[in-house]
C-alpha atoms as a PDB file:
ATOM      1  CA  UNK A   1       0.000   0.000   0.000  1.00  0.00           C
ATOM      2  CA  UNK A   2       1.145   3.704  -0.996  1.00  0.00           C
ATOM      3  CA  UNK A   3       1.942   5.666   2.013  1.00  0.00           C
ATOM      4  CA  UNK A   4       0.095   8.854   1.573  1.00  0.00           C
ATOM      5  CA  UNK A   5       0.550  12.263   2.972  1.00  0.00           C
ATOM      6  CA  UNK A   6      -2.498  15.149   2.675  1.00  0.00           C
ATOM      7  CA  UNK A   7      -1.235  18.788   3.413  1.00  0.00           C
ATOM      8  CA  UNK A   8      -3.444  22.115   3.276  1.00  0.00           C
ATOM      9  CA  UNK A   9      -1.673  25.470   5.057  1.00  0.00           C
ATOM     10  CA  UNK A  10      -2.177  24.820   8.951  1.00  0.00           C
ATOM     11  CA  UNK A  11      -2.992  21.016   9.463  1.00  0.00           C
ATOM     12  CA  UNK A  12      -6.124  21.949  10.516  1.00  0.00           C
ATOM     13  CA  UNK A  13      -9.287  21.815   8.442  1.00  0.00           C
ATOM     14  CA  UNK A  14      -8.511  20.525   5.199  1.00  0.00           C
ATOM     15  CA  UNK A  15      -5.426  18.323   5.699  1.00  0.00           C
ATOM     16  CA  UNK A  16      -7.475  16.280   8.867  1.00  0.00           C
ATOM     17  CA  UNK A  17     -10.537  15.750   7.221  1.00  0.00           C
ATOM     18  CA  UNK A  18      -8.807  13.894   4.540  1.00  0.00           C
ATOM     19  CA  UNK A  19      -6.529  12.440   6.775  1.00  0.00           C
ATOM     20  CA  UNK A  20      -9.262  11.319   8.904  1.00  0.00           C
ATOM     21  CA  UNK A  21     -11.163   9.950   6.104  1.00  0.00           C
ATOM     22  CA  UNK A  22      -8.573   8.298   4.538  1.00  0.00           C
ATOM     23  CA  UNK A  23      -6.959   6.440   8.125  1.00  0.00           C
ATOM     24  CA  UNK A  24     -10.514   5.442   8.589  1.00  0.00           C
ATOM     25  CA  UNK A  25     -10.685   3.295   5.548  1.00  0.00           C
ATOM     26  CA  UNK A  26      -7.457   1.955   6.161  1.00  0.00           C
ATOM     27  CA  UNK A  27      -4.777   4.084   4.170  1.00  0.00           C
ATOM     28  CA  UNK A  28      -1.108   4.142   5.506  1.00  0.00           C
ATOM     29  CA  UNK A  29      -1.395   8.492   6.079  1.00  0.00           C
ATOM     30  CA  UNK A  30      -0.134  11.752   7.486  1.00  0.00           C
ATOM     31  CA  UNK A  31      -0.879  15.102   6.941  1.00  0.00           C
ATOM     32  CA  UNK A  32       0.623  18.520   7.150  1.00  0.00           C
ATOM     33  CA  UNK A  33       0.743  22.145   6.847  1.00  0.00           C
ATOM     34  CA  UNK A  34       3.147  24.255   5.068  1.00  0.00           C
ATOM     35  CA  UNK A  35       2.164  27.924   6.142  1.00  0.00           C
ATOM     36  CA  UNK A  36       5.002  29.511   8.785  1.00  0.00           C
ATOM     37  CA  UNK A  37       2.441  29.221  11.606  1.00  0.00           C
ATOM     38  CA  UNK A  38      -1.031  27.866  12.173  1.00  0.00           C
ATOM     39  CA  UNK A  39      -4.147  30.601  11.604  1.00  0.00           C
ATOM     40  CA  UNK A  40      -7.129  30.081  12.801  1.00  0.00           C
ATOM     41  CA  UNK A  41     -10.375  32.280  12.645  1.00  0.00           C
ATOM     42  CA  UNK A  42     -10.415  34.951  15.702  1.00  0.00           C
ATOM     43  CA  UNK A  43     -13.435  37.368  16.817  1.00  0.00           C
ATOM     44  CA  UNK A  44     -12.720  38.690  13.505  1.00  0.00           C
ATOM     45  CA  UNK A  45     -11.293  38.616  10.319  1.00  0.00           C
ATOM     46  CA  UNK A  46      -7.712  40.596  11.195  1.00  0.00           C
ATOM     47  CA  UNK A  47      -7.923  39.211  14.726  1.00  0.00           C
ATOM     48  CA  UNK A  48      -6.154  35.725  13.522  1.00  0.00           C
ATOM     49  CA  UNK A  49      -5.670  33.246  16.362  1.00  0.00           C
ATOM     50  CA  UNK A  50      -1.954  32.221  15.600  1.00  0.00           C
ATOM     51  CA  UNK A  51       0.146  29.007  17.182  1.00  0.00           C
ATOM     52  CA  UNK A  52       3.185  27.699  16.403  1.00  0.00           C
ATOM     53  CA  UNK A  53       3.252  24.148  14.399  1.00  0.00           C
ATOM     54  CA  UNK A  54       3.338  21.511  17.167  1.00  0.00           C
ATOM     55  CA  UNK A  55       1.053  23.493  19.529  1.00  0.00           C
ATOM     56  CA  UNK A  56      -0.778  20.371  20.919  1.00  0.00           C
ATOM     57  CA  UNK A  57      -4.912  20.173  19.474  1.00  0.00           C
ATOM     58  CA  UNK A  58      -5.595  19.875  23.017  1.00  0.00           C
ATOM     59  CA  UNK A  59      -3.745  23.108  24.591  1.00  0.00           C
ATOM     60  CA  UNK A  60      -5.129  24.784  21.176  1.00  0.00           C
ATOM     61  CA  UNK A  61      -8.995  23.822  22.220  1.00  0.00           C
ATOM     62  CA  UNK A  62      -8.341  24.565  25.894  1.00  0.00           C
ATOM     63  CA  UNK A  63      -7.302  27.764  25.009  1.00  0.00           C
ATOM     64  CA  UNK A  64     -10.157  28.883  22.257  1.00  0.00           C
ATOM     65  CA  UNK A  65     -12.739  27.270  24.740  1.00  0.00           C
ATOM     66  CA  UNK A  66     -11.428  29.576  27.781  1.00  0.00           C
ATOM     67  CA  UNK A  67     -11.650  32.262  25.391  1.00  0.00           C
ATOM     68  CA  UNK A  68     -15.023  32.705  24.183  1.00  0.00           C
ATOM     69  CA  UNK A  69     -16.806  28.389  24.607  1.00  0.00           C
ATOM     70  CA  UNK A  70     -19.944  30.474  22.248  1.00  0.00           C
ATOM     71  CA  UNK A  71     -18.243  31.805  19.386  1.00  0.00           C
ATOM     72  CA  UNK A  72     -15.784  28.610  18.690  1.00  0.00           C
ATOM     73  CA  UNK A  73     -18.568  26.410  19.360  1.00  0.00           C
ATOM     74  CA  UNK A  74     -20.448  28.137  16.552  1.00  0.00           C
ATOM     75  CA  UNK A  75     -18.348  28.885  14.198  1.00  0.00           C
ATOM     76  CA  UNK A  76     -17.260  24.989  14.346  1.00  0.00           C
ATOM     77  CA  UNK A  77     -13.712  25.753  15.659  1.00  0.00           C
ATOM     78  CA  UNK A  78     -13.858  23.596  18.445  1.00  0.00           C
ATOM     79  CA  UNK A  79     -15.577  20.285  17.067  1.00  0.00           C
ATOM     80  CA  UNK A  80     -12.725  20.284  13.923  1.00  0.00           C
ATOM     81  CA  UNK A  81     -10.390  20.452  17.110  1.00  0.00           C
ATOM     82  CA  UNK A  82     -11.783  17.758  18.862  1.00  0.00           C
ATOM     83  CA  UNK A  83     -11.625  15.777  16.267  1.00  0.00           C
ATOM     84  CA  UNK A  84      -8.030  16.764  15.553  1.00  0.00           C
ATOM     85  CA  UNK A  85      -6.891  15.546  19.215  1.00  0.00           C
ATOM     86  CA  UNK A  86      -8.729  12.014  18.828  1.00  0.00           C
ATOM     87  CA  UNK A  87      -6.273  11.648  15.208  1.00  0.00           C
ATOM     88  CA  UNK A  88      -3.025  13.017  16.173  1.00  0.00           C
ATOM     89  CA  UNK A  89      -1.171  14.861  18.841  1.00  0.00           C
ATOM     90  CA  UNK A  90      -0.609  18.097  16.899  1.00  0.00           C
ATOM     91  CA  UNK A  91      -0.154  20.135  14.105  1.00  0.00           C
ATOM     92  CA  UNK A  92       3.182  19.418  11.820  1.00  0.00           C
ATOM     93  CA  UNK A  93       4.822  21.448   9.441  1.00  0.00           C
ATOM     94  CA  UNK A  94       5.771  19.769   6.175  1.00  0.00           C
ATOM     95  CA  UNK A  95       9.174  21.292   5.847  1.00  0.00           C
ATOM     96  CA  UNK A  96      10.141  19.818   9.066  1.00  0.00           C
ATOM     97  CA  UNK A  97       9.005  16.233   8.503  1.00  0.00           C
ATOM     98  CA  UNK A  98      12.100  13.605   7.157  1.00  0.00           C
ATOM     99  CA  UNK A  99       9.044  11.140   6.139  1.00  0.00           C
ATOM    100  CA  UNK A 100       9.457  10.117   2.725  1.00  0.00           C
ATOM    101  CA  UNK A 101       5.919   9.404   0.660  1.00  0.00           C
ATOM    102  CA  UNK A 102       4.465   7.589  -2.061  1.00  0.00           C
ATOM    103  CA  UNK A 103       1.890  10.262  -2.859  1.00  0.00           C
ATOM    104  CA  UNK A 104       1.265  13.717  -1.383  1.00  0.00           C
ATOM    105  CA  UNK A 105      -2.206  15.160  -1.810  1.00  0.00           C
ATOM    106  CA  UNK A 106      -2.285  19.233  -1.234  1.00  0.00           C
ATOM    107  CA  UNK A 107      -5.471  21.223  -0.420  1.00  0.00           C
ATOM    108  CA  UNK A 108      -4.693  24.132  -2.412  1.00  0.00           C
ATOM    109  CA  UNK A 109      -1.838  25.348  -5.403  1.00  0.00           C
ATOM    110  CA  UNK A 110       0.082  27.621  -2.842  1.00  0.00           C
ATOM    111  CA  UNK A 111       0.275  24.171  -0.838  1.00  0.00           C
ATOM    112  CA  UNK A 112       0.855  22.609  -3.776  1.00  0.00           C
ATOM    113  CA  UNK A 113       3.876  25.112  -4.881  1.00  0.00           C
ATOM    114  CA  UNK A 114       5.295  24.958  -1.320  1.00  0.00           C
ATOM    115  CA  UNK A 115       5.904  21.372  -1.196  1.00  0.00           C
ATOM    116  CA  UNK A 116       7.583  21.289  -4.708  1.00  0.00           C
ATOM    117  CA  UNK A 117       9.857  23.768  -3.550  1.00  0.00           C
ATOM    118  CA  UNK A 118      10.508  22.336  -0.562  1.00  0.00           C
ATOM    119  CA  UNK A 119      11.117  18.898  -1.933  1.00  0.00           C
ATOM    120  CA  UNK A 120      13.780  20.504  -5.261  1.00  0.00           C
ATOM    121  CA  UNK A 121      15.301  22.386  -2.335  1.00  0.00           C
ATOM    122  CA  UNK A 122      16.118  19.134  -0.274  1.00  0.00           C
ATOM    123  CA  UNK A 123      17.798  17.365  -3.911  1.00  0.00           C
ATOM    124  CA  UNK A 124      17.110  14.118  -4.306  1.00  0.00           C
ATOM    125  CA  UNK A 125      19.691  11.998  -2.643  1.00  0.00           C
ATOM    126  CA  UNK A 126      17.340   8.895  -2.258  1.00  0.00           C
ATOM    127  CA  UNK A 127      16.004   9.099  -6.579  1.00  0.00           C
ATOM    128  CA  UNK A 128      13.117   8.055  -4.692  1.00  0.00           C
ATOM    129  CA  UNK A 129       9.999   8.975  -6.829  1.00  0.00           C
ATOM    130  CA  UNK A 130       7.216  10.830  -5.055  1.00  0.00           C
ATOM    131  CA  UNK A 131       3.834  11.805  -6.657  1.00  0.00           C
ATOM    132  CA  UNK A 132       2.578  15.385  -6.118  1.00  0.00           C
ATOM    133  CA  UNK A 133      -1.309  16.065  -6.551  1.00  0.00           C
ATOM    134  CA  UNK A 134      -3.031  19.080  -5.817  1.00  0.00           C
ATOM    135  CA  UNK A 135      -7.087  18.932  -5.350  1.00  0.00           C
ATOM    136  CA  UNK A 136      -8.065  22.213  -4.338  1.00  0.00           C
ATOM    137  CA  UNK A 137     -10.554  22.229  -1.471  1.00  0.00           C
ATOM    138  CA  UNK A 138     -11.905  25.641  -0.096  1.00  0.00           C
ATOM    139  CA  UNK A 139     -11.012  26.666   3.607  1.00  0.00           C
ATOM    140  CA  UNK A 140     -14.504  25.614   5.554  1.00  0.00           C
ATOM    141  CA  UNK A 141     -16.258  22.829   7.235  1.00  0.00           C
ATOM    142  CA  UNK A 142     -18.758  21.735   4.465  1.00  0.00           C
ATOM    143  CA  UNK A 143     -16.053  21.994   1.752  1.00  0.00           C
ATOM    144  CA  UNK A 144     -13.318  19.915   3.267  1.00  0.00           C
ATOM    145  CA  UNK A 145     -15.573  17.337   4.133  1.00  0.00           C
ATOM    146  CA  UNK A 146     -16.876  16.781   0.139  1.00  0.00           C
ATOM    147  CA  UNK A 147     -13.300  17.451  -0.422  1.00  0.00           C
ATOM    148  CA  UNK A 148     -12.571  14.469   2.112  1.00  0.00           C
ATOM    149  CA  UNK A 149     -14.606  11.662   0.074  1.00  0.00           C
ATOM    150  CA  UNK A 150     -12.995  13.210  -3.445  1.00  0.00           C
ATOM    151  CA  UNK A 151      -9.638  12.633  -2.055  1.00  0.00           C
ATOM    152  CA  UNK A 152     -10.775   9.194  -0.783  1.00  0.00           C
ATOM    153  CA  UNK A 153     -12.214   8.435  -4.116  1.00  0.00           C
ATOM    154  CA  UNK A 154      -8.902   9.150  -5.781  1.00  0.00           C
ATOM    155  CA  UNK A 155      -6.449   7.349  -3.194  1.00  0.00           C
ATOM    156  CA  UNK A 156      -8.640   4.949  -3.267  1.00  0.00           C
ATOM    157  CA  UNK A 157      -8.058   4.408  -7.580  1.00  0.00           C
ATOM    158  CA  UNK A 158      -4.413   5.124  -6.775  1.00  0.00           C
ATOM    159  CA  UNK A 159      -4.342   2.295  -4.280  1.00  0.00           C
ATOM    160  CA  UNK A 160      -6.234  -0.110  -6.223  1.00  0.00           C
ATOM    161  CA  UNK A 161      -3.890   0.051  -9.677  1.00  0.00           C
ATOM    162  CA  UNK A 162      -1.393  -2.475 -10.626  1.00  0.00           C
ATOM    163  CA  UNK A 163       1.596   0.154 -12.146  1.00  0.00           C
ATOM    164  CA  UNK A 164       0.783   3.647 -10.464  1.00  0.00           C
ATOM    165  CA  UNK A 165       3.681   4.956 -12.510  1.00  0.00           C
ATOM    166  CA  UNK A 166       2.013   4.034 -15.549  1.00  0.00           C
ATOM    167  CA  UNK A 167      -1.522   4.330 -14.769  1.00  0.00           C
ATOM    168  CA  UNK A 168      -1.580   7.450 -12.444  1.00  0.00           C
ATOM    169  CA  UNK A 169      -1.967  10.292 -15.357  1.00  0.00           C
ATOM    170  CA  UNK A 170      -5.147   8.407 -16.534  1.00  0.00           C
ATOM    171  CA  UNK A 171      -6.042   7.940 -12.977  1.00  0.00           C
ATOM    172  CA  UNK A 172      -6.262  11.544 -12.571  1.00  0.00           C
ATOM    173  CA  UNK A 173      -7.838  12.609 -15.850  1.00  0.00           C
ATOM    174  CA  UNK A 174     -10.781  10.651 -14.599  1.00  0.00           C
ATOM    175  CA  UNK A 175     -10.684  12.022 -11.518  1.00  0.00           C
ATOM    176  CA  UNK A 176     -10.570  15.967 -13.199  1.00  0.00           C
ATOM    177  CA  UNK A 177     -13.606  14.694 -14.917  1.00  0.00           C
ATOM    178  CA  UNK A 178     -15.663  14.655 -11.478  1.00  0.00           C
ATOM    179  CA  UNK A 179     -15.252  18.310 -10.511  1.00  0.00           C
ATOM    180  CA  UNK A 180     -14.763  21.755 -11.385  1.00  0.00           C
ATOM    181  CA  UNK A 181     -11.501  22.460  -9.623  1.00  0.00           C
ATOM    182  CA  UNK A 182      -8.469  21.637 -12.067  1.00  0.00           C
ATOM    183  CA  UNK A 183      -6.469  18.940 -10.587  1.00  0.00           C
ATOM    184  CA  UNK A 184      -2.258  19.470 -10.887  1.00  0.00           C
ATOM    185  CA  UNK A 185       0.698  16.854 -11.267  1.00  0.00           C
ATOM    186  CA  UNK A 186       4.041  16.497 -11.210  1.00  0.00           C
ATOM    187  CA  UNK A 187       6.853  14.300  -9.989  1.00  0.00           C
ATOM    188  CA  UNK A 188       9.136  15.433  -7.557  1.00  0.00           C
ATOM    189  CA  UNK A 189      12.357  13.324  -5.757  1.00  0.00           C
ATOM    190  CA  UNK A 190      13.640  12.505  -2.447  1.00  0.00           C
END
């Protein structure tokens, strides 16, 4: 089985809905973020709350809780949270992880473009092949969850084929076919 790695900017939304989804039906996975810091929403929109990548979920929904239980409640802060803490212990930063994968699935192009830079920066001292797909996925509850079962969908036809080397570029025209968001490729090294 692939080993898989999802990523979206802060390891938060995004990035643990598919990683949720996909552990759940039985995928070797990890996710990440690649922004400098974790953002979430504040009060308001230039009142960011902003942690450091491996803040703990649980110290993170301790904190937002003591701060105002009502507004995080509503605006679905603290449930994404809670299920964060039951997955993993905290947010990680992509750039910081020595994990090599078979696939990485991004959230977004910036994502997307941060990884491929990250991963030409580091050479590739291993000529260990690693598949780079970006399925762009908005920034909110509803949409990472539909986002969640497209990305399962597609692991789950990257999984199942006999040569993903040969078969993967077919793999994912058939997957562009099934939404409105272009999908991007490449191959990148470790």
């Amino acid at each position: 089985m692939p080993q898989f790695a999802v990523i979206c900017a802060s390891n938060q939304n995004r990035s643990m809905e598919c990683h949720y989804v996909l552990a759940k039906h039985g995928f070797d996975v990890e996710s990440f973020g690649t922004g400098s810091a974790v953002r979430l929403p504040g009060p308001a929109a230039d009142k960011p709350n902003i942690y450091s990548f491996g803040t703990p979920y649980d110290r993170i929904y301790a904190e937002l809780k003591h701060k105002d239980r009502q507004l995080y409640t509503q605006n679905g802060l603290l449930g994404m949270l809670d299920r964060n803490r039951k997955i993993k212990t905290a947010p990680e930063r992509f750039q910081e992880s020595k994990n090599t994968f078979d696939i990485i699935i991004t959230c977004e192009e910036r994502c997307f473009d941060a990884v491929c830079e990250e991963l030409t920066s580091r050479g590739s001292p291993f000529c260990r092949r690693v598949h780079v797909i970006n399925v762009d996925i908005n920034d909110n509850h509803r949409d990472a969850s539909v986002g969640g079962q497209s990305v399962l969908e597609l692991a789950t036809r990257l999984n199942d084929t006999k040569d993903l080397d040969q078969e993967i570029e077919s793999i994912i025209e058939k997957a562009q076919s099934s939404t409105s968001h272009p999908i991007v490729y490449t191959v990148c090294y470790y």
